[in-house]
N, C-alpha and C. Protein backbone atom coordinates (compact mmCIF):
# COMPACT_ATOMS: atom_id res chain seq x y z
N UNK A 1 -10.01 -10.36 7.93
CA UNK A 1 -9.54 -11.48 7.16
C UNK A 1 -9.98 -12.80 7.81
N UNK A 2 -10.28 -12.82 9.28
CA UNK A 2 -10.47 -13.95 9.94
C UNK A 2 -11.50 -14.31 9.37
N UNK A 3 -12.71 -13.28 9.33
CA UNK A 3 -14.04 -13.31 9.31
C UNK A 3 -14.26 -14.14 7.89
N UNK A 4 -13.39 -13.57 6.80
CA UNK A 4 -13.78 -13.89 5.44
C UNK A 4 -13.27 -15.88 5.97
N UNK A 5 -12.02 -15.76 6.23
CA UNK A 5 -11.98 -17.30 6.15
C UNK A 5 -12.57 -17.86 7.22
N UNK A 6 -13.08 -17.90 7.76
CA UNK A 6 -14.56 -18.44 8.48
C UNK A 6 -15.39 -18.67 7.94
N UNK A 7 -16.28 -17.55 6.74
CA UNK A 7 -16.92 -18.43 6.01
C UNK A 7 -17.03 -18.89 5.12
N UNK A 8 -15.75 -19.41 4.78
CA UNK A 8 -15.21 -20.49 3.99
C UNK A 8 -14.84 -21.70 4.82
N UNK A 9 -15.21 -21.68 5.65
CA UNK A 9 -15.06 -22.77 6.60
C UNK A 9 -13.85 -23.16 6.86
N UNK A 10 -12.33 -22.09 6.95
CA UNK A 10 -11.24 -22.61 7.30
C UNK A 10 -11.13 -21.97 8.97
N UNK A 11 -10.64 -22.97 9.43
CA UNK A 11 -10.38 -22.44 11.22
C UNK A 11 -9.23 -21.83 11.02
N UNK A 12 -8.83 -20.48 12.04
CA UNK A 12 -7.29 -20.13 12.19
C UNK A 12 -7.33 -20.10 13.45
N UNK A 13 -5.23 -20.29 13.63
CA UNK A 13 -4.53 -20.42 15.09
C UNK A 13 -3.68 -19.60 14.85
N UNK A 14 -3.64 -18.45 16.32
CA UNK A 14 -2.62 -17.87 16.00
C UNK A 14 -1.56 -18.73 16.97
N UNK A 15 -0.46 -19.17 16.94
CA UNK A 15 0.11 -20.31 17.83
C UNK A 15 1.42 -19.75 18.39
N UNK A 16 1.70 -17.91 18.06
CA UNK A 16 2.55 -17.22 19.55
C UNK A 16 1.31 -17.27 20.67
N UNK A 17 -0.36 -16.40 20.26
CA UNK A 17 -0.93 -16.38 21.73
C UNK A 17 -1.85 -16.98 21.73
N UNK A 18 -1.57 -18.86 21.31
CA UNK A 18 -2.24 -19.70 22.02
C UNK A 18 -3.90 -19.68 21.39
N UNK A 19 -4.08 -19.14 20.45
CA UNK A 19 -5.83 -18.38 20.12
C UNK A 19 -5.99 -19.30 19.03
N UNK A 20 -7.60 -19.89 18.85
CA UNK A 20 -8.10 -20.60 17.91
C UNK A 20 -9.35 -20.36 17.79
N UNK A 21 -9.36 -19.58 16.35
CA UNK A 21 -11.17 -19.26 16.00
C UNK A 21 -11.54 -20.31 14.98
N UNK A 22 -12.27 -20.67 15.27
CA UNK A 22 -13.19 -22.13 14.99
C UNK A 22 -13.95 -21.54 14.03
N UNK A 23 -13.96 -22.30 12.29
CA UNK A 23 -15.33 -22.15 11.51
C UNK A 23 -16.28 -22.91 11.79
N UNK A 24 -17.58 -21.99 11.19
CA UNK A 24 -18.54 -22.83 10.97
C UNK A 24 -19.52 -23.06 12.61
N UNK A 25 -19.84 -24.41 12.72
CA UNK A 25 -20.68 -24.96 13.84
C UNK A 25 -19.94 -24.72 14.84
N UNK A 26 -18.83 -25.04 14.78
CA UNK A 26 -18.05 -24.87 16.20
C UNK A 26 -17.45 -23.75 16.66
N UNK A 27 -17.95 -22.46 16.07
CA UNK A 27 -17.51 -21.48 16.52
C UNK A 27 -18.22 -20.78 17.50
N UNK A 28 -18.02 -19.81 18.33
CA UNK A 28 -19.11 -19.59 19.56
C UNK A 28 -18.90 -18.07 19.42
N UNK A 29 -20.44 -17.88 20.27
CA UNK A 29 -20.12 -15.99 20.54
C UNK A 29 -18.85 -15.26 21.39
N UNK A 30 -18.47 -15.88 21.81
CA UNK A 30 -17.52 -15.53 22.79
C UNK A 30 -15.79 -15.65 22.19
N UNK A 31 -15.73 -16.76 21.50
CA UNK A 31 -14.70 -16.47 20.42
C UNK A 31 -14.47 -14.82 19.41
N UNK A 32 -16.22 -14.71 18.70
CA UNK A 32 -16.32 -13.92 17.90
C UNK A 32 -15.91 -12.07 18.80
N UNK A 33 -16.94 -12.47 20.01
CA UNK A 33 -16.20 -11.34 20.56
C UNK A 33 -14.64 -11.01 20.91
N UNK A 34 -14.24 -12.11 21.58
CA UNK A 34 -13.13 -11.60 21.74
C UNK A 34 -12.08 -10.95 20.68
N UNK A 35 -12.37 -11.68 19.51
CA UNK A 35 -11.74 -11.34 18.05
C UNK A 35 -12.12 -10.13 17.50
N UNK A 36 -13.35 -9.76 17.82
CA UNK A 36 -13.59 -8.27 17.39
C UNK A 36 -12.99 -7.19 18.63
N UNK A 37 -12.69 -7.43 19.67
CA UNK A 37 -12.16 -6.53 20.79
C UNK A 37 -10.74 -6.20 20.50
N UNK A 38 -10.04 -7.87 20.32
CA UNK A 38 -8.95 -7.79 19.81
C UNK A 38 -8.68 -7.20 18.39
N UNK A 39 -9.26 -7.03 17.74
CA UNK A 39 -9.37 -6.12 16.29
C UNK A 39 -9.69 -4.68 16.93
N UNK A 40 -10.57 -4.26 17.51
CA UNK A 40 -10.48 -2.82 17.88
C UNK A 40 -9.13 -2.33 18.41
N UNK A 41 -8.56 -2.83 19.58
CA UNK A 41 -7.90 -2.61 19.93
C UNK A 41 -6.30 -2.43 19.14
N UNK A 42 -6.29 -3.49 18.04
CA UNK A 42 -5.40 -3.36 17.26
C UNK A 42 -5.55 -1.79 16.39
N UNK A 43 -6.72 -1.88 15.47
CA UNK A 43 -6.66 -0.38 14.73
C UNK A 43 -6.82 0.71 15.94
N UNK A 44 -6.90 0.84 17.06
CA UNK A 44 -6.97 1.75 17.92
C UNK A 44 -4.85 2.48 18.01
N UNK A 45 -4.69 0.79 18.10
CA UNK A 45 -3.31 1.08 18.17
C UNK A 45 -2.19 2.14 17.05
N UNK A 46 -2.90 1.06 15.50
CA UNK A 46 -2.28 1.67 14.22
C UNK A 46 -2.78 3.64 14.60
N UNK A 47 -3.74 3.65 14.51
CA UNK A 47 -4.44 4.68 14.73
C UNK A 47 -3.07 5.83 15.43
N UNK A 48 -3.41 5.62 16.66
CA UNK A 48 -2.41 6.09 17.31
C UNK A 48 -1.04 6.47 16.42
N UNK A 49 -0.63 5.43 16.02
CA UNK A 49 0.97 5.42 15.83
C UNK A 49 0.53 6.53 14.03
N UNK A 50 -0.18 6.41 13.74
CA UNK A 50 -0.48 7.76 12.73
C UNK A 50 -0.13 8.77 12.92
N UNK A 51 -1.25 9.20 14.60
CA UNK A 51 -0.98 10.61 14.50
C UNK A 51 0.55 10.85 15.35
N UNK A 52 1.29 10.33 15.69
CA UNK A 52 2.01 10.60 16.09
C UNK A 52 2.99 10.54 15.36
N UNK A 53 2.69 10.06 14.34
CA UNK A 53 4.00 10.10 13.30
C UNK A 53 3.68 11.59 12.62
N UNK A 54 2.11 12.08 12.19
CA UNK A 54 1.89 13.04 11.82
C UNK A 54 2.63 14.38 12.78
N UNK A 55 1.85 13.85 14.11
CA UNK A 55 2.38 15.23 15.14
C UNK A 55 4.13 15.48 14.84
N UNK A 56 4.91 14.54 14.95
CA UNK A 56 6.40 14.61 14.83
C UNK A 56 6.86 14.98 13.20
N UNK A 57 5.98 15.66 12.43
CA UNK A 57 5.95 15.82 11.28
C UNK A 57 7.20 15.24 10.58
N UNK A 58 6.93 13.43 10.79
CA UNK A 58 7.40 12.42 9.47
C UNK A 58 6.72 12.45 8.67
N UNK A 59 7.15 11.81 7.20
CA UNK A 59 6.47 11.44 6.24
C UNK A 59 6.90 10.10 5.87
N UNK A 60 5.56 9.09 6.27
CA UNK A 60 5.89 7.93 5.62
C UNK A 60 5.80 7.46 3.95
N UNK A 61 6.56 6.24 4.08
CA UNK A 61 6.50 6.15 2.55
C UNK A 61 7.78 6.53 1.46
N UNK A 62 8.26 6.09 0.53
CA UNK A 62 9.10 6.87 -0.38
C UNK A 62 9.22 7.82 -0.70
N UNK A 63 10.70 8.58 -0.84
CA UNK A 63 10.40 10.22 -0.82
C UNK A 63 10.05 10.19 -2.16
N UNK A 64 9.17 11.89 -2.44
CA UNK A 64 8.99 11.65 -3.84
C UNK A 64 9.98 12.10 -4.61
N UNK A 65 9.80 11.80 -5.96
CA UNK A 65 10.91 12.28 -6.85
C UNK A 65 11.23 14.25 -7.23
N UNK A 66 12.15 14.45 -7.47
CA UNK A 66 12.21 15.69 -8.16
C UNK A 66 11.45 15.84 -9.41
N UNK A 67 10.24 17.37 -8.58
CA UNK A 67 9.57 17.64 -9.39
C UNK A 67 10.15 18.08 -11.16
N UNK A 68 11.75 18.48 -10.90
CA UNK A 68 12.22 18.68 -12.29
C UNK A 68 12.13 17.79 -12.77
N UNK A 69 12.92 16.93 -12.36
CA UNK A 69 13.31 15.36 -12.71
C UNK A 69 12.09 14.94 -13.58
N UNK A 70 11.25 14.79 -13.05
CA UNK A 70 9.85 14.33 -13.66
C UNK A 70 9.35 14.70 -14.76
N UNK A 71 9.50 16.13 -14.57
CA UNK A 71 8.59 17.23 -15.84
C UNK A 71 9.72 16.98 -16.60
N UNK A 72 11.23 16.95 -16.54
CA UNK A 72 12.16 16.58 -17.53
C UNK A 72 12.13 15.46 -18.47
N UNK A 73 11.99 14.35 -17.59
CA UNK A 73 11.30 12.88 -18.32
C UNK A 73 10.36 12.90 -19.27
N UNK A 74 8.92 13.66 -18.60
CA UNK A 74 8.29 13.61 -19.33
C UNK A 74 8.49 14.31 -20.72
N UNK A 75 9.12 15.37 -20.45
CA UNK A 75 9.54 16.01 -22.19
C UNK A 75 9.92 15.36 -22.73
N UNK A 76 10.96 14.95 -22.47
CA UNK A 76 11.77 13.47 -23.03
C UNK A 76 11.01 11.90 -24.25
N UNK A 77 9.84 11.99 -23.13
CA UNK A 77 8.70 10.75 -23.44
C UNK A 77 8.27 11.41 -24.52
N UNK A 78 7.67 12.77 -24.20
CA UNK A 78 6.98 12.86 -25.58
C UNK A 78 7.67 13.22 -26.72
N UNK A 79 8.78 13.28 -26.80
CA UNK A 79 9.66 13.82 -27.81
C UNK A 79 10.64 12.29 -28.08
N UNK A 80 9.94 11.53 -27.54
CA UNK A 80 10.32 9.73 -28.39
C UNK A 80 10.80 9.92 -30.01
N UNK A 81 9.79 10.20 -30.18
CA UNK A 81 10.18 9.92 -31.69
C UNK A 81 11.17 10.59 -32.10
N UNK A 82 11.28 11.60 -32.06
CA UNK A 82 12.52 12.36 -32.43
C UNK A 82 13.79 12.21 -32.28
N UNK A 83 13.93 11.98 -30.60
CA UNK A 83 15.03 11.94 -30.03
C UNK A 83 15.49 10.23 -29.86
N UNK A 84 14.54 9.19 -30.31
CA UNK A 84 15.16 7.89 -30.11
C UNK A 84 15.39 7.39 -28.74
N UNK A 85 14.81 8.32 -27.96
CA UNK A 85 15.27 7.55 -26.46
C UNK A 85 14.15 6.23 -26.32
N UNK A 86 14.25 5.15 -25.37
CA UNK A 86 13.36 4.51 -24.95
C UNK A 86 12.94 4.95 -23.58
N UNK A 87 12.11 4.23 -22.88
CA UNK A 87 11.55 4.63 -21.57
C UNK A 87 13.01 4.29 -20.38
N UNK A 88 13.72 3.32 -20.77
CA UNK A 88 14.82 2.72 -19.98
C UNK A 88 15.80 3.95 -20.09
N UNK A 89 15.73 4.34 -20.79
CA UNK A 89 17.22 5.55 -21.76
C UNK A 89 16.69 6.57 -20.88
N UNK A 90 15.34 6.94 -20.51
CA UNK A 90 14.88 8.35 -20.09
C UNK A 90 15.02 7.95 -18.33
N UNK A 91 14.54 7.19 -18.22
CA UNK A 91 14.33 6.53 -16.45
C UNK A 91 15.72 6.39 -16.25
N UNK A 92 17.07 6.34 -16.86
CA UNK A 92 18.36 6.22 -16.68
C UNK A 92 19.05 7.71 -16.67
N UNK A 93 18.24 8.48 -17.57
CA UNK A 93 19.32 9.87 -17.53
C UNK A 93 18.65 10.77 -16.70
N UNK A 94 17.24 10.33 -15.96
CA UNK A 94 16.77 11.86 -15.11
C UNK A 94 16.73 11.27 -14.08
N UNK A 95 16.80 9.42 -13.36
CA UNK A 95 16.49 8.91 -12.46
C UNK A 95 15.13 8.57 -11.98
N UNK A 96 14.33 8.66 -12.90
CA UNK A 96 12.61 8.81 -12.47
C UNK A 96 12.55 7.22 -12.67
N UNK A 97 12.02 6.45 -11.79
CA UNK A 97 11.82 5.31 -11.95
C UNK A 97 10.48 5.16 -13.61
N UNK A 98 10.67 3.96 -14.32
CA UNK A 98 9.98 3.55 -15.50
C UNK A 98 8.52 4.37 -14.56
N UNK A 99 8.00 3.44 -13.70
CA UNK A 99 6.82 3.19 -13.53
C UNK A 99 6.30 4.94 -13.29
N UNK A 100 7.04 5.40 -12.91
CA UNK A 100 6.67 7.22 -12.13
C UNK A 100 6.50 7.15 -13.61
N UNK A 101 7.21 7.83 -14.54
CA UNK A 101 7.24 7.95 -16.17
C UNK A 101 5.53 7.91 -16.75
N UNK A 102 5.34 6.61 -16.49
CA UNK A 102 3.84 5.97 -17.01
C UNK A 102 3.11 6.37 -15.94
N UNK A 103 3.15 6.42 -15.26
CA UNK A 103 2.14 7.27 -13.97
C UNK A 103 1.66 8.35 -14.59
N UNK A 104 2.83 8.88 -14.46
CA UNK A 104 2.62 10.82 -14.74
C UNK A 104 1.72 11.00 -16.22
N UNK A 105 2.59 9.89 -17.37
CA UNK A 105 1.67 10.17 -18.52
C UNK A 105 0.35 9.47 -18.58
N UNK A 106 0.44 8.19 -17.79
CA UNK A 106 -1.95 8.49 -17.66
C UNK A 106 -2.29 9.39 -17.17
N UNK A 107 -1.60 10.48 -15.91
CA UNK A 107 -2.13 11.35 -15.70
C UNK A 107 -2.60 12.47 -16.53
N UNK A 108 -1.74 12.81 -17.44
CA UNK A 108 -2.05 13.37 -18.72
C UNK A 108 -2.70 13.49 -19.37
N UNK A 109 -3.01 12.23 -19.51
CA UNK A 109 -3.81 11.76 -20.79
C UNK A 109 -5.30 11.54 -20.35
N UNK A 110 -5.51 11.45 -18.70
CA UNK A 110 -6.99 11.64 -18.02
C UNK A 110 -7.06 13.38 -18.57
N UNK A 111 -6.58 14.28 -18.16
CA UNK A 111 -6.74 15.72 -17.72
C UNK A 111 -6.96 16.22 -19.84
C-alpha cells in the first residue's frame, strides 16, 4: 500500500515508530529497503500465526451455518410463490442470514 501511494506522490509517517517514507525525488534506496524488510518480516509473522492456528486445529472466521438450515431455506425460496414467504420471512424462520440465502441460490443457478 505504501508503494502504491508513493507513486502518487503522497509521503507516509508511521508516528508510533518514528518512520517516514518520502515520495517521489526525495525518497532514497535505503528507505525503500528498509520498508521492504519491514514488510517481509511482517507477512513472515502473519504467516506463522496461520499455521499455528491451523496446527491447534482452530477455525477462523464465522461458524458456518446448518447445513439443514440452509437446504431448508432454500426449499422455502423456491417455493416463493406458493407459499408467500419473502426472503426476510425465510432468513427469520430457519436463521440463515438473507445474504447466505442469495449465495447458495447463485450457486445454483451457476451449476
Amino acid at each position: 500500500m505504501v508503494q502504491k501511494l508513493n507513486a502518487k506522490e503522497i509521503s507516509v509517517q508511521f508516528i508510533r515508530d518514528n518512520m517516514e517514507f518520502m515520495a517521489g525525488a526525495d525518497s532514497n534506496s535505503i528507505q525503500t529497503l528498509l520498508f521492504n524488510i519491514l514488510e517481509s518480516f511482517a507477512q513472515f509473522e502473519r504467516d506463522l500465526i496461520v499455521e499455528r492456528t491451523k496446527l491447534q486445529g482452530k477455525h477462523m472466521g464465522r461458524p458456518s451455518r446448518s447445513k439443514k438450515n440452509v437446504e431448508r431455506a432454500l426449499e422455502l425460496y423456491k417455493q416463493r410463490e406458493t407459499n408467500g414467504m419473502s426472503v426476510n420471512d425465510i432468513a427469520k424462520l430457519t436463521s440463515v442470514p438473507r445474504s447466505t440465502i442469495y449465495a447458495e441460490v447463485r450457486k445454483t443457478k451457476r451449476n
